[in-house]
C-alpha atoms as a PDB file:
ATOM      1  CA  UNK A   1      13.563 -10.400   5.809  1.00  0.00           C
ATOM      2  CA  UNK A   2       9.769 -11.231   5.894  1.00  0.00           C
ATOM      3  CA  UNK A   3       6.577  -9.279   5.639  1.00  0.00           C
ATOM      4  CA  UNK A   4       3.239 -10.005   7.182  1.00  0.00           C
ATOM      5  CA  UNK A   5       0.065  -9.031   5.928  1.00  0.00           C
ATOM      6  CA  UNK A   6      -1.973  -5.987   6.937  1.00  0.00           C
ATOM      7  CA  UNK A   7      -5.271  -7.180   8.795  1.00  0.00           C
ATOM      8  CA  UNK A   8      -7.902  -6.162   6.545  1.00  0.00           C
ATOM      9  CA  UNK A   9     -10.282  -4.201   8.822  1.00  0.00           C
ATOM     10  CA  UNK A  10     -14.155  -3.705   7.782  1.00  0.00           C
ATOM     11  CA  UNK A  11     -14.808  -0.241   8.411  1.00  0.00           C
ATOM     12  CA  UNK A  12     -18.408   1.802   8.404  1.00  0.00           C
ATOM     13  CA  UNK A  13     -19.179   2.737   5.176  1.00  0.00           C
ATOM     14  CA  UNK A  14     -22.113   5.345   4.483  1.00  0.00           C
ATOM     15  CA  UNK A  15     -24.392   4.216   1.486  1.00  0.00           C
ATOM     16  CA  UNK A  16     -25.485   6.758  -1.030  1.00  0.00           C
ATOM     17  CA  UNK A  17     -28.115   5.991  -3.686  1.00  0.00           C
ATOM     18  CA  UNK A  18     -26.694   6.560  -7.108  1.00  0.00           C
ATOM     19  CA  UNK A  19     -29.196   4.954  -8.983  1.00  0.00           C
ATOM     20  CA  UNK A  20     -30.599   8.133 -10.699  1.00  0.00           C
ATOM     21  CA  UNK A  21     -26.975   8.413 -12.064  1.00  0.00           C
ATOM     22  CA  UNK A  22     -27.018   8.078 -15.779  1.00  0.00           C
ATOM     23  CA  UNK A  23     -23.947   6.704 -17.194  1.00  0.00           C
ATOM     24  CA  UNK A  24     -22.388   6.762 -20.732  1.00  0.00           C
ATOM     25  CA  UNK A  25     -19.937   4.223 -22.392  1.00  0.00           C
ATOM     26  CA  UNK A  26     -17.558   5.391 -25.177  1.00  0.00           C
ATOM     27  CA  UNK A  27     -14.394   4.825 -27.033  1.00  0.00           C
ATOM     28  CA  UNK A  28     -12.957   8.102 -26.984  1.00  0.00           C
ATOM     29  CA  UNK A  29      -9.653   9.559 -28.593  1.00  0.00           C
ATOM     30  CA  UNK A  30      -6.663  10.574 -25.639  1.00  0.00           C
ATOM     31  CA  UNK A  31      -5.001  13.096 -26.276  1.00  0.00           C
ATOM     32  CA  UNK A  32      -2.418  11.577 -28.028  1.00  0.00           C
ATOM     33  CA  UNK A  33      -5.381  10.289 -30.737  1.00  0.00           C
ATOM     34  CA  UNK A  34      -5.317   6.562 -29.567  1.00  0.00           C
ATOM     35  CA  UNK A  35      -7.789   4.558 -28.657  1.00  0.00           C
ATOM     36  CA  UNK A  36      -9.274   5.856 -25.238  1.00  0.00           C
ATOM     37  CA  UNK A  37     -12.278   3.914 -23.365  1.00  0.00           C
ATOM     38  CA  UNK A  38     -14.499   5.701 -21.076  1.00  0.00           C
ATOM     39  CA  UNK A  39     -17.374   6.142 -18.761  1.00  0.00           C
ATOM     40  CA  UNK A  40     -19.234   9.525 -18.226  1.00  0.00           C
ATOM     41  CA  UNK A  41     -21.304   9.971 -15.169  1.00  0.00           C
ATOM     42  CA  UNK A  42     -23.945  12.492 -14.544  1.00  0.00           C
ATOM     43  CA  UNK A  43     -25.798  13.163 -11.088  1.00  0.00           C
ATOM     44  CA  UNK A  44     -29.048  14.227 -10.287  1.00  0.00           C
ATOM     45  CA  UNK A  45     -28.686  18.300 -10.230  1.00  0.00           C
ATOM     46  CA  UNK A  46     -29.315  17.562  -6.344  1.00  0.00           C
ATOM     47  CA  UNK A  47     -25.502  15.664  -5.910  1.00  0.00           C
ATOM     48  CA  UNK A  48     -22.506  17.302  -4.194  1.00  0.00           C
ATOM     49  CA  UNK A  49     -19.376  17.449  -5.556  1.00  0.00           C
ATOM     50  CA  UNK A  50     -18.169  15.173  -2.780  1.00  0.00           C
ATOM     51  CA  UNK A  51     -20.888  12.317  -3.604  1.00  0.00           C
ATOM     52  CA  UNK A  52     -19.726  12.794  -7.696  1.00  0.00           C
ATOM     53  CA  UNK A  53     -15.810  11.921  -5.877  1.00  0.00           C
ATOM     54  CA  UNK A  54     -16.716   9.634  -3.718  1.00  0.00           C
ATOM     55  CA  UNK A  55     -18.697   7.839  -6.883  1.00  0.00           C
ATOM     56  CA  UNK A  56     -16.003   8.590  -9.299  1.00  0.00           C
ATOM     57  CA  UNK A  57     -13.451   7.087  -6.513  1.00  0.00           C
ATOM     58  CA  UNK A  58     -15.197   3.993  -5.914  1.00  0.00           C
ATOM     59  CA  UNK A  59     -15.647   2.743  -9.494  1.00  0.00           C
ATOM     60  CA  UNK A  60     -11.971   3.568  -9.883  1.00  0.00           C
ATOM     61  CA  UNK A  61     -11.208   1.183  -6.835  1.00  0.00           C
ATOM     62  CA  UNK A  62     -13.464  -1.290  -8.195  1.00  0.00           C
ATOM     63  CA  UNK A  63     -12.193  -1.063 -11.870  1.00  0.00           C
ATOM     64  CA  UNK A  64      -8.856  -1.656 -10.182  1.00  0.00           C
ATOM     65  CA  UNK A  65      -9.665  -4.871  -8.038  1.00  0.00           C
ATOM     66  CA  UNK A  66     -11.214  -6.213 -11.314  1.00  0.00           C
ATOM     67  CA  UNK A  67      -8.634  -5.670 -13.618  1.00  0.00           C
ATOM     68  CA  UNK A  68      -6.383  -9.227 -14.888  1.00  0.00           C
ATOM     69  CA  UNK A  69      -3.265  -8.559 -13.937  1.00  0.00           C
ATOM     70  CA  UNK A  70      -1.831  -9.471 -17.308  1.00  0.00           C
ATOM     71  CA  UNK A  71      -3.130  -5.882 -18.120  1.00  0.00           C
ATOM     72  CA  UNK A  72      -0.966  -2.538 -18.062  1.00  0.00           C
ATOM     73  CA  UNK A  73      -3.514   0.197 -18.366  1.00  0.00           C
ATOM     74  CA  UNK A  74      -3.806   3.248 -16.000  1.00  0.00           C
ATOM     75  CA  UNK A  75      -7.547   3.729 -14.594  1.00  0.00           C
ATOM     76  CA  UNK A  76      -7.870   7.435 -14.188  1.00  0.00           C
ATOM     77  CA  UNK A  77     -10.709   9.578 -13.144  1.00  0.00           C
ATOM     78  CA  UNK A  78     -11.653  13.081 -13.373  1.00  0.00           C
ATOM     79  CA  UNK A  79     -14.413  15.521 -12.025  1.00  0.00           C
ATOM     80  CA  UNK A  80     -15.428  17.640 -15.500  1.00  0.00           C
ATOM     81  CA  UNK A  81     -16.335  21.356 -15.454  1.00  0.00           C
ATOM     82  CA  UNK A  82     -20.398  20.580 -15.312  1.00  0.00           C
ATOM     83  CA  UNK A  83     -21.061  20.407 -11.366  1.00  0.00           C
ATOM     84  CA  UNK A  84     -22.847  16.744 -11.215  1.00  0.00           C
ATOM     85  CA  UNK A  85     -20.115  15.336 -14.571  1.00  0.00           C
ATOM     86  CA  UNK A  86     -16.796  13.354 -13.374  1.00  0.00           C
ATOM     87  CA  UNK A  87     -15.352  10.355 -15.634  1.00  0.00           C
ATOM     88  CA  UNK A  88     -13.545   6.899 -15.675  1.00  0.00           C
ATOM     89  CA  UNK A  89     -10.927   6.472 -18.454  1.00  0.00           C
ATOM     90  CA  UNK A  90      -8.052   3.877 -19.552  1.00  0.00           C
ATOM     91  CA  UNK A  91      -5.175   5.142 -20.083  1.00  0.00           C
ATOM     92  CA  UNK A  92      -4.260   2.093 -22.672  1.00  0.00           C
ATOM     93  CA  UNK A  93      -0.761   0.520 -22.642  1.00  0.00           C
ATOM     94  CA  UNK A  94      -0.749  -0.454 -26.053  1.00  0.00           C
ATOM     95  CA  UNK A  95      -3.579   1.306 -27.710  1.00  0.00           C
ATOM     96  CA  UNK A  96      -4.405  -1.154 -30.009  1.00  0.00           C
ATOM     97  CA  UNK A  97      -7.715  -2.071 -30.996  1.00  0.00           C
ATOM     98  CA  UNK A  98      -7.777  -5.682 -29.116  1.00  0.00           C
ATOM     99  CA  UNK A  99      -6.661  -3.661 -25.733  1.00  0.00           C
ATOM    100  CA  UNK A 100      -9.209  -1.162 -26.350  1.00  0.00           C
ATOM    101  CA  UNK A 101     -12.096  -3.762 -26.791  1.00  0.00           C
ATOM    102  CA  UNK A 102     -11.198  -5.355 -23.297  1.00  0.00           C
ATOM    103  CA  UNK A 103     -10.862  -1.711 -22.033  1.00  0.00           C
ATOM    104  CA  UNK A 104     -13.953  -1.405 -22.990  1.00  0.00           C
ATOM    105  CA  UNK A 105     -16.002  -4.465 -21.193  1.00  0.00           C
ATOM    106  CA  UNK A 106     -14.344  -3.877 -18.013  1.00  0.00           C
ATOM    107  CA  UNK A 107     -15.936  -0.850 -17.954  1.00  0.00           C
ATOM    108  CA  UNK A 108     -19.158  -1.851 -19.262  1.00  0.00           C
ATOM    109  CA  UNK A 109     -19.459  -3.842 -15.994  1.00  0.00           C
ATOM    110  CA  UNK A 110     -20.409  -0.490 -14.242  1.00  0.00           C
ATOM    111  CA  UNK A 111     -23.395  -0.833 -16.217  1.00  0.00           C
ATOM    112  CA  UNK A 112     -24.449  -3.861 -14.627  1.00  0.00           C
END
């Protein structure tokens, strides 16, 4: 039995202007108390709720595509209880200090 690829298709995207989002990098704590990287993001007061998703989805997607594949970590996102507030997070594999660190520049690339 033999698979073919999906076409990849090129479909209309609408553009939204996020550069007045201000965006924080930290190592956090999970819940467990290891090691936890992450990325706040705050809109202008002006942003929807579906433009802080849409965001908060597309830096997931583009965490994903960017991660080595020799990694095991979990990119997660979540919309916080502030209106215009979401984050990106690792969930780490390992938790150790040396996963944590590359956690860590990947997302720092969002800074770009």
């Amino acid at each position: 039995m033999s698979a073919t690829a999906i076409p990849f298709h090129v479909i209309p995207m609408k553009v939204i202007d996020f550069s007045n989002a201000k965006l924080s990098l930290d190592l956090g704590k999970s819940r467990y108390g290891t090691a936890q990287p992450q990325l706040d993001i705050f809109l202008p007061p002006s942003a929807t709720h579906r433009q802080m998703s849409a965001l908060l989805h597309a830096f997931a997607a583009s965490l994903e595509l960017s991660t080595p594949a020799s990694e095991r970590w979990i990119v997660q996102s979540e919309r916080l209880s502030e209106p215009n507030h979401g984050r990106i997070y690792l969930e780490l594999a390992e938790g150790d200090h040396a996963e944590a660190m590359r956690g860590m520049m990947l997302l720092n690339t969002l800074l770009g």
